[in-house]
Protein backbone atom coordinates (compact mmCIF):
# COMPACT_ATOMS: atom_id res chain seq x y z
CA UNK A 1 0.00 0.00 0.00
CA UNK A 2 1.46 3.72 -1.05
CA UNK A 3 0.60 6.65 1.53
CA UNK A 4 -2.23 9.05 0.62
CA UNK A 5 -2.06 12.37 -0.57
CA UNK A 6 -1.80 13.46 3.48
CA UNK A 7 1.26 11.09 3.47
CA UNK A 8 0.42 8.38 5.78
CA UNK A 9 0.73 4.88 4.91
CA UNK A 10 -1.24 1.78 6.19
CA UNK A 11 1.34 -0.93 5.25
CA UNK A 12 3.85 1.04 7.12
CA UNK A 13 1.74 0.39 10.72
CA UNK A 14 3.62 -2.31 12.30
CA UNK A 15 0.71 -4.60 14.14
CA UNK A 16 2.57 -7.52 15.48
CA UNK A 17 0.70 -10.97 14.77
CA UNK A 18 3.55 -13.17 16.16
CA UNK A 19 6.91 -14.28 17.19
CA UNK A 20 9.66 -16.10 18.40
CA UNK A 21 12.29 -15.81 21.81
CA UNK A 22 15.28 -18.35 22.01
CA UNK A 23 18.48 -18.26 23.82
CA UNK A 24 22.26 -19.55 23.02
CA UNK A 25 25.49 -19.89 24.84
CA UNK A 26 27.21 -16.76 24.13
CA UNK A 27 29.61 -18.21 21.54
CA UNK A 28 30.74 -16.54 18.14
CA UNK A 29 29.48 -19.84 16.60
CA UNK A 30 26.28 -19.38 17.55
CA UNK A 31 26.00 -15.36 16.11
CA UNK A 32 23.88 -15.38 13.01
CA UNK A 33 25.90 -13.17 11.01
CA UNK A 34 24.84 -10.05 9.25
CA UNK A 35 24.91 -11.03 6.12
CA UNK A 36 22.21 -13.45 7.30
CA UNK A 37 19.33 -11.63 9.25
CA UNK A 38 17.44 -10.81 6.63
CA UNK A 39 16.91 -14.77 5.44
CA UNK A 40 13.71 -15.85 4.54
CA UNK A 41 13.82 -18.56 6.20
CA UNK A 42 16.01 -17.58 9.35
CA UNK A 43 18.12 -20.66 10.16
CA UNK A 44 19.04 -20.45 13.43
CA UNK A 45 22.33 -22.28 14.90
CA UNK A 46 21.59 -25.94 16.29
CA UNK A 47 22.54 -24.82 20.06
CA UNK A 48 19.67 -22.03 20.07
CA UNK A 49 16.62 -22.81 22.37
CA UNK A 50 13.41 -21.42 21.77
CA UNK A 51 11.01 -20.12 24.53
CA UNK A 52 7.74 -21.09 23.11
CA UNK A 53 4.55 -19.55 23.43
CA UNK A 54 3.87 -15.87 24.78
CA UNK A 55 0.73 -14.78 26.57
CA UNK A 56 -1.63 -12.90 24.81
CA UNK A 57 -0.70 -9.80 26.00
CA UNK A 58 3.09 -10.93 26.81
CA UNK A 59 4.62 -9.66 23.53
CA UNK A 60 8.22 -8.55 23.73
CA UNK A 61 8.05 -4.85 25.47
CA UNK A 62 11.33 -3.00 25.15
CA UNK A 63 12.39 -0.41 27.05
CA UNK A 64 15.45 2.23 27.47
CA UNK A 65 16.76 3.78 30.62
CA UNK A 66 19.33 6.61 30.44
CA UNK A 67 21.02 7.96 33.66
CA UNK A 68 21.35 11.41 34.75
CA UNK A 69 22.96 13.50 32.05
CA UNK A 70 26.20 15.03 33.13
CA UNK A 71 26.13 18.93 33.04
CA UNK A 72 28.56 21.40 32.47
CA UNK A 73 29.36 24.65 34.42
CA UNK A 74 28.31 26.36 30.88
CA UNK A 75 24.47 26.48 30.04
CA UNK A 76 23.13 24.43 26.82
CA UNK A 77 25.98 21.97 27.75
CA UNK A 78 25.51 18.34 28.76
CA UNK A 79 26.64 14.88 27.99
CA UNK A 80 23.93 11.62 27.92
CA UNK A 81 24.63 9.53 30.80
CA UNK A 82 24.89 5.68 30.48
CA UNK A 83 21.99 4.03 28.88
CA UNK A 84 20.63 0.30 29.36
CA UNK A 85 18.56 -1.22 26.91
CA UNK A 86 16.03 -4.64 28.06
CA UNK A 87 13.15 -6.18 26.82
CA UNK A 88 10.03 -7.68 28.85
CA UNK A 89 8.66 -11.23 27.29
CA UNK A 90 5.61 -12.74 29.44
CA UNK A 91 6.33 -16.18 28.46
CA UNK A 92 3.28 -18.96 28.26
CA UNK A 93 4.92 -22.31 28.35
CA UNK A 94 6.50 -24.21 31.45
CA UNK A 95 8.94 -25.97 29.07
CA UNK A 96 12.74 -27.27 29.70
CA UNK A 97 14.31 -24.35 27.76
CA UNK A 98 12.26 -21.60 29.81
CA UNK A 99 13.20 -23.02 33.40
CA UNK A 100 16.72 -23.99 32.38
CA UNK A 101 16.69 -19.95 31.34
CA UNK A 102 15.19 -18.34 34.76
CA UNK A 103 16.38 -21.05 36.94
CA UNK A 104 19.70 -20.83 35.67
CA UNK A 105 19.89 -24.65 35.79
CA UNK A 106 18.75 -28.01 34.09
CA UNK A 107 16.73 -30.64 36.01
CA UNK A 108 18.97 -33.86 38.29
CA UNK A 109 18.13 -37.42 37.62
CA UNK A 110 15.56 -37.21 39.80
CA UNK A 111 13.79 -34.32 37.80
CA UNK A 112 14.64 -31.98 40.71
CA UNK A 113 15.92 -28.24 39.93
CA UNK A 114 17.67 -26.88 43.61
CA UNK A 115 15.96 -23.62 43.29
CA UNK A 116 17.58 -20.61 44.48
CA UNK A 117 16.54 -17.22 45.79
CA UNK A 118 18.90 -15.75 43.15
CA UNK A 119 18.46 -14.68 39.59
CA UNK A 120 20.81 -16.74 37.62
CA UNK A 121 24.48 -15.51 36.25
CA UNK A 122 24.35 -16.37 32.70
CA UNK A 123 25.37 -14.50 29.79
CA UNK A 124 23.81 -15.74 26.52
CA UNK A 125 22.42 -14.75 22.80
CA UNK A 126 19.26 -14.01 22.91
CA UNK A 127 16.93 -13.58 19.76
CA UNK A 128 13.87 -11.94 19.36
CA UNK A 129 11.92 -11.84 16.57
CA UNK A 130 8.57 -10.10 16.19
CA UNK A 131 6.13 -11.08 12.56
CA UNK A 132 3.51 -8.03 11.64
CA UNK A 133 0.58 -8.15 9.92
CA UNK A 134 1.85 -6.57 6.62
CA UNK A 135 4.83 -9.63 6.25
CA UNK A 136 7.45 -7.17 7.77
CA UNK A 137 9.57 -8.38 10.58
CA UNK A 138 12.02 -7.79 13.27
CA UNK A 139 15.02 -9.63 14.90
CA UNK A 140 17.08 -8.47 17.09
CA UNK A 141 19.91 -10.53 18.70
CA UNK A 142 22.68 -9.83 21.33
CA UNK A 143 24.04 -10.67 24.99
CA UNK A 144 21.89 -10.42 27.56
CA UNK A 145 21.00 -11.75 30.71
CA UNK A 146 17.58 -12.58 32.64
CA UNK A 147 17.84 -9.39 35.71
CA UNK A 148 14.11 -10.23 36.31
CA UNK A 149 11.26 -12.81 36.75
CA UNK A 150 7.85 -12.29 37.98
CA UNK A 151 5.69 -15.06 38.08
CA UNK A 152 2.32 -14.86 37.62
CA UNK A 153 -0.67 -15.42 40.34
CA UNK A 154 -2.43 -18.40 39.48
CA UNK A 155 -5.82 -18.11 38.44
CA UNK A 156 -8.02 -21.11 37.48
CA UNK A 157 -8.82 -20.92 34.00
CA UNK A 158 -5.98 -18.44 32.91
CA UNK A 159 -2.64 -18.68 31.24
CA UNK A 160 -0.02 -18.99 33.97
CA UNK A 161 2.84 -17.15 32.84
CA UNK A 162 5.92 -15.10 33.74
CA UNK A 163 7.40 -11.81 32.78
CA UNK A 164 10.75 -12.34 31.89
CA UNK A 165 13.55 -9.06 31.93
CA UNK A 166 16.01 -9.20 29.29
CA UNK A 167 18.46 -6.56 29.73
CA UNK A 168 21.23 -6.83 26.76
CA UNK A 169 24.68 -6.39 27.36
CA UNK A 170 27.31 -4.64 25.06
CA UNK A 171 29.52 -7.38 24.35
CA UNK A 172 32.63 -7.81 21.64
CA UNK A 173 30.27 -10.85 19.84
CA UNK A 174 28.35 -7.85 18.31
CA UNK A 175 31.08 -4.81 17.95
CA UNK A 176 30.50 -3.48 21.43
CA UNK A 177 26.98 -3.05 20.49
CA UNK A 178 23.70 -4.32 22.94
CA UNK A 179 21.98 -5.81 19.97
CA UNK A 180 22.01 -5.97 16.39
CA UNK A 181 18.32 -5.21 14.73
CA UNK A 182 16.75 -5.69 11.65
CA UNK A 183 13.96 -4.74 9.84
CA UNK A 184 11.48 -3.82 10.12
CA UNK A 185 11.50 -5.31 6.22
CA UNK A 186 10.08 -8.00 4.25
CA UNK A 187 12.68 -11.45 5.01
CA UNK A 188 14.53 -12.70 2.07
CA UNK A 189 14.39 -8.28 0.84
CA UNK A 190 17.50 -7.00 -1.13
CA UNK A 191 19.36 -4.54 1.83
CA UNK A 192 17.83 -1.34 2.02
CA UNK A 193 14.73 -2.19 0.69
């Protein structure tokens, strides 16, 4: 769809319709490269684990914090402070990959995870990738870690979930960068289209 004569454009609203969340050990091997994000289809590296369903209104919510800008003794002057990037996933399924991610550990023999009161310490890839409605998509994939998990109440009948914190972490796998993002574009698009 081309905008109208007031310039706004339809096809250009991004109404997300689905996704995907999955986790790797933070490895160069298991970096999609560049070259490759815009694949139609993405092929992710064999060690990735995907996260599953979302709730209905879990979708990937991204946020950025700044801290205080630093001032200068001259008005109009100031520098950003540091900023931190995350992104909130309410995920839906109770699978392996999911408590392996927030528990920070895989199940004994016995089945038993030895839960602890702390968030886990693990660095990994994580990918998000967000499908719209008008066959444009997202990814975005860097280091992060999980810095917070709220578990939902349970509630007969309802989707038992928990909001996951993703905060991304500038790392040397990806230049220094938090993340690396494409799109929003069609997959399989020449670059730049």
């Amino acid at each position: 769809m081309a905008a109208d004569e007031a310039g706004n454009d339809l096809g250009a609203v991004g109404v997300p319709i689905t996704g995907l969340a999955a986790f790797a050990p933070a490895e160069t091997a298991n970096v999609i490269p560049k070259a490759d994000m815009a694949a139609s289809p993405l092929v992710l590296p064999a060690a990735f684990k995907r996260l599953g369903l979302y709730k209905a209104d879990g979708g990937p919510a991204p946020t950025r914090d700044q801290d205080e800008a630093i001032e200068f003794f001259q008005k109009g002057y100031q520098l950003a402070g540091d900023g931190t990037r995350s992104v909130a996933i309410t995920l839906a399924e109770q699978n392996a990959a999911v408590q392996q991610l927030i528990e920070g550990q895989t199940p004994d023999a016995n089945g038993v995870i030895e839960v602890s009161s702390n968030l886990p310490d693990n660095r990994f890839i994580l990918l998000v990738v967000t499908k719209y409605r008008n066959g444009n998509e997202k990814r975005q994939q860097g280091v992060a870690w999980v810095s917070a998990v709220e578990p939902d109440q349970q509630e007969r009948g309802s989707v038992e979930g928990a909001a996951v914190t993703f905060t991304w972490l500038e790392d040397e796998l990806f230049n220094g960068a938090p993340f690396w993002q494409w799109g929003p574009a069609k997959p399989g698009a020449a670059a730049g289209a």
